[in-house]
N, C-alpha and C. Protein backbone atom coordinates (compact mmCIF):
# COMPACT_ATOMS: atom_id res chain seq x y z
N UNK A 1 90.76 113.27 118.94
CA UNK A 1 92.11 112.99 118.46
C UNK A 1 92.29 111.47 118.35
N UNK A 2 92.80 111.35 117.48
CA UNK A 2 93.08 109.59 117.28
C UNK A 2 94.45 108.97 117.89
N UNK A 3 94.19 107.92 118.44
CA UNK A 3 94.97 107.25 119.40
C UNK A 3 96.24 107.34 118.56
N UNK A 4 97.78 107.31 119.26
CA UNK A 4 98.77 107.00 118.68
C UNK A 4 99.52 105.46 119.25
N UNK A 5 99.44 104.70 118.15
CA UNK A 5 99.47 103.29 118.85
C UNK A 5 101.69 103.78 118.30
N UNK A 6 102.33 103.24 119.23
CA UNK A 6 103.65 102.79 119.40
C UNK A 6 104.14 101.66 119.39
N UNK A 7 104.67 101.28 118.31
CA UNK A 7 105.96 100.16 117.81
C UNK A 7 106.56 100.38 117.77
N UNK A 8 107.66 99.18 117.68
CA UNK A 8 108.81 98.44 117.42
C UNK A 8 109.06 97.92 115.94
N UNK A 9 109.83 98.31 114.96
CA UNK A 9 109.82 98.04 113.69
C UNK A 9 109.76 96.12 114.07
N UNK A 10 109.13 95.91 112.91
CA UNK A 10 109.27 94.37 113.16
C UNK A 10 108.26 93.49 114.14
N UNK A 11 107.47 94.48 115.32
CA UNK A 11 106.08 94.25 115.99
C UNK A 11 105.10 93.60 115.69
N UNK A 12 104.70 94.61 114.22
CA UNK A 12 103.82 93.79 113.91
C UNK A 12 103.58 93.57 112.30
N UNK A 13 102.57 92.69 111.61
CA UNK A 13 102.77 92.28 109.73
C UNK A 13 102.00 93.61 108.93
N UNK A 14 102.69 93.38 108.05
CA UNK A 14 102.06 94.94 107.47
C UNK A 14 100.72 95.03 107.13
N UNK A 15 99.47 93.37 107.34
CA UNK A 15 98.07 93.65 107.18
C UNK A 15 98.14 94.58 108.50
N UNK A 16 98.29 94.59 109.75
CA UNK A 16 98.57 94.61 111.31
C UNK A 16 98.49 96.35 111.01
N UNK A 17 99.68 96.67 110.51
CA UNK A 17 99.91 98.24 110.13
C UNK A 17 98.81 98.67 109.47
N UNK A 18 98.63 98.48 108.40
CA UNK A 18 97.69 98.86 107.49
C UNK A 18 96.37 99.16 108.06
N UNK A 19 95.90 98.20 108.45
CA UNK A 19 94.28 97.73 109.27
C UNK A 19 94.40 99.11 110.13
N UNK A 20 95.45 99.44 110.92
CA UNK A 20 95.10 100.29 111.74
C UNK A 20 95.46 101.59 111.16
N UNK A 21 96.04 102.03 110.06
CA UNK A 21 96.05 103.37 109.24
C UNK A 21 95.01 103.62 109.04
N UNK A 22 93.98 102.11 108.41
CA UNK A 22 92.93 102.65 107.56
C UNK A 22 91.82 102.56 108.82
N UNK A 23 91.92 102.51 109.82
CA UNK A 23 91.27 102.66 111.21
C UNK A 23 91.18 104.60 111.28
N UNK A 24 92.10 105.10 110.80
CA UNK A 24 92.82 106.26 111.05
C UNK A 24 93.69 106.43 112.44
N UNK A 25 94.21 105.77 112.43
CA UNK A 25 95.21 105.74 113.53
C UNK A 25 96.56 106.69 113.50
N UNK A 26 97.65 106.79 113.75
CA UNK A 26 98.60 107.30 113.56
C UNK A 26 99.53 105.94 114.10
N UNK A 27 100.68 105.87 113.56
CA UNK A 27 101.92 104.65 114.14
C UNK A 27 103.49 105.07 114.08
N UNK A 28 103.49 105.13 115.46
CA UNK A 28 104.76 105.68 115.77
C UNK A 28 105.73 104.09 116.00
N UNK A 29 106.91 104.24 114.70
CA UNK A 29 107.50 102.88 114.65
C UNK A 29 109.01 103.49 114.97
N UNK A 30 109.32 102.39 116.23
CA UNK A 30 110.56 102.84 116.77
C UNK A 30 111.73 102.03 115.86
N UNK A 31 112.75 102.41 115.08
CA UNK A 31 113.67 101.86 114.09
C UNK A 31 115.25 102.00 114.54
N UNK A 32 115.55 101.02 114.23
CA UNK A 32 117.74 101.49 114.19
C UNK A 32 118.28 101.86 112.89
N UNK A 33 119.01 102.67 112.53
CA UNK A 33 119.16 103.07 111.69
C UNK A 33 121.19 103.87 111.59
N UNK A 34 121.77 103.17 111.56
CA UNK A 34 122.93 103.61 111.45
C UNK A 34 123.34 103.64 112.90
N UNK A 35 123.30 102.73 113.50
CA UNK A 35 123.39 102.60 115.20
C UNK A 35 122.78 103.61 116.13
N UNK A 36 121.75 104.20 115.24
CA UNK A 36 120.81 105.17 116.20
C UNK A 36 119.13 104.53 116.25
N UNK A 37 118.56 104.96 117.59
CA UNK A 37 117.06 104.74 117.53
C UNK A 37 116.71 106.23 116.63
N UNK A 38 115.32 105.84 115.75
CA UNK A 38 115.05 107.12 115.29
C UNK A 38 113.29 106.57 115.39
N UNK A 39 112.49 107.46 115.03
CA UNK A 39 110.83 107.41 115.19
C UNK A 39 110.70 107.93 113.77
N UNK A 40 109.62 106.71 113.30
CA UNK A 40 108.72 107.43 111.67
C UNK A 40 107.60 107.36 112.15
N UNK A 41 106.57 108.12 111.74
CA UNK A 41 105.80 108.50 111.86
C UNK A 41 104.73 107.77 110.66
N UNK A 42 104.02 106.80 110.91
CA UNK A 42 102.76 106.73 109.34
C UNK A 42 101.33 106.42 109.79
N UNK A 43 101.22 107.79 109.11
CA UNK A 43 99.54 107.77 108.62
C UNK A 43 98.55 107.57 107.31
N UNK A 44 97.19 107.68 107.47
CA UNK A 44 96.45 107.85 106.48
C UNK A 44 95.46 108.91 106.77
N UNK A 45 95.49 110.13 105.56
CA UNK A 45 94.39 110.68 105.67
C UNK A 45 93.44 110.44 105.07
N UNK A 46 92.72 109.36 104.65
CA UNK A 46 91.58 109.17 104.09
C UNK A 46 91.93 108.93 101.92
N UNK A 47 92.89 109.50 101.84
CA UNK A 47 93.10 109.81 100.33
C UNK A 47 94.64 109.13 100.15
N UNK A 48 95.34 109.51 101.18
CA UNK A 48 97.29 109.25 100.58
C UNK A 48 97.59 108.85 102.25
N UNK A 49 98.48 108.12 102.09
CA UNK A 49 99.58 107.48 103.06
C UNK A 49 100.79 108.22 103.19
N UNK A 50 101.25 108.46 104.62
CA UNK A 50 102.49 109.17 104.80
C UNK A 50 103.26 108.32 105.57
N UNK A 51 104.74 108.73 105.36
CA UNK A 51 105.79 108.01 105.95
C UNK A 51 106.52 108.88 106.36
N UNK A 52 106.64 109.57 107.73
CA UNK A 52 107.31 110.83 107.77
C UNK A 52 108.58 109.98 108.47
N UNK A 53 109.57 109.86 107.58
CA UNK A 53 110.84 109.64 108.57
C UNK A 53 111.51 110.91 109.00
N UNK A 54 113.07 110.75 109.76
CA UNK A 54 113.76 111.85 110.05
C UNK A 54 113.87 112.89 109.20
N UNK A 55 114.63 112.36 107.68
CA UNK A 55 114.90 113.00 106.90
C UNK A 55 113.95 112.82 105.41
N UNK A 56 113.06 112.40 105.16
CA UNK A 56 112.10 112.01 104.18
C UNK A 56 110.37 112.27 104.43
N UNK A 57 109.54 112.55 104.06
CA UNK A 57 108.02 112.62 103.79
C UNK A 57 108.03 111.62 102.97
N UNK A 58 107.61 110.11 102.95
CA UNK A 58 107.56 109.43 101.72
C UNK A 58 105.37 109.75 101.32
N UNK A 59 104.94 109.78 100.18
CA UNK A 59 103.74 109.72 100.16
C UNK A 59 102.82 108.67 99.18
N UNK A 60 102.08 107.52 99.55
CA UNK A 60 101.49 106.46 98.81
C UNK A 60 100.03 106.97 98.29
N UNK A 61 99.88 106.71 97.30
CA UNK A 61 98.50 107.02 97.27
C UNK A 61 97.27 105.85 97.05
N UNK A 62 98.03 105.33 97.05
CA UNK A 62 97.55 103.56 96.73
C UNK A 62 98.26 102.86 97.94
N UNK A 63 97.07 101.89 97.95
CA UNK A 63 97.62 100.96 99.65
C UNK A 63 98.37 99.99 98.99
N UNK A 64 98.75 99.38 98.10
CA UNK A 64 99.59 98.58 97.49
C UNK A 64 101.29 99.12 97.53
N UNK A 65 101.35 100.60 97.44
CA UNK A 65 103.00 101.28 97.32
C UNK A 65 102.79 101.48 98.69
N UNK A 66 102.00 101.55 99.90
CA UNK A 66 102.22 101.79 100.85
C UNK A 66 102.84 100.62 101.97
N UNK A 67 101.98 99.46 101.62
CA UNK A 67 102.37 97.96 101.72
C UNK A 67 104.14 97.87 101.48
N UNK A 68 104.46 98.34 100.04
CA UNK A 68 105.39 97.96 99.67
C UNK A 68 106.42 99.06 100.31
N UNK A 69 105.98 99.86 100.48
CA UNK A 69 107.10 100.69 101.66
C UNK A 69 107.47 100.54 102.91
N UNK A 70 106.50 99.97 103.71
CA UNK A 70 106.90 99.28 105.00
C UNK A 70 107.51 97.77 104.75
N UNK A 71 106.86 97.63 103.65
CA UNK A 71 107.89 96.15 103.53
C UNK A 71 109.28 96.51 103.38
N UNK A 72 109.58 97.15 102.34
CA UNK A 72 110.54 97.62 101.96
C UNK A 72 112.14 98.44 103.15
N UNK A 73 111.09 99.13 103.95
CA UNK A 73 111.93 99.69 104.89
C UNK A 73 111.93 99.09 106.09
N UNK A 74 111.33 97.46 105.99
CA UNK A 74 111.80 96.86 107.60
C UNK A 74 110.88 97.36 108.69
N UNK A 75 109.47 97.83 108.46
CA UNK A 75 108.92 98.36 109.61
C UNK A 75 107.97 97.20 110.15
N UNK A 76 107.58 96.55 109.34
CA UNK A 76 106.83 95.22 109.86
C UNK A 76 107.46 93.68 110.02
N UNK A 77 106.85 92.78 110.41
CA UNK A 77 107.55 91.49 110.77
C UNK A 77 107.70 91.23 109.36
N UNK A 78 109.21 89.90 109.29
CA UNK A 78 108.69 89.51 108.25
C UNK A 78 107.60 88.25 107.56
N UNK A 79 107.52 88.58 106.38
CA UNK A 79 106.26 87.59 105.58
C UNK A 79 106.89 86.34 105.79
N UNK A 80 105.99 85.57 106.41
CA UNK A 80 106.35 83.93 106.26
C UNK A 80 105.65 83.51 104.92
């Protein structure tokens, strides 16, 4: 079974995320979201990227829209 590494949205840069998807990792990113904590869930299976939030499955199939989805949704630090 592959390790489940746990964050903090904002922890760590999205090479940081990435590197360890394509490790096959799993990343449990802890987020606020309407004054609640909530947990997303993102992986890689080898082919497509998942973003399982509360209410969404987002799916990348390219590491470039996947990049741009954690950028996008605040899960990594930001780009200096």
């Amino acid at each position: 079974m592959t390790e489940l590494l746990r964050v903090t949205a904002g922890e760590l840069s999205v090479d940081e995320i990435i590197d360890a998807l394509n490790e096959g990792r799993r990343i449990l990113v802890d987020v606020e979201v309407a004054g609640g904590r909530h947990e997303v869930v993102l992986r890689y299976d080898g082919e497509t990227y998942h973003c399982d939030t509360p209410t969404n499955l987002h799916r990348h199939t390219e590491e470039t829209e996947m990049r741009g989805c954690i950028d996008r949704m605040g899960y990594a630090a930001d780009s200096a």
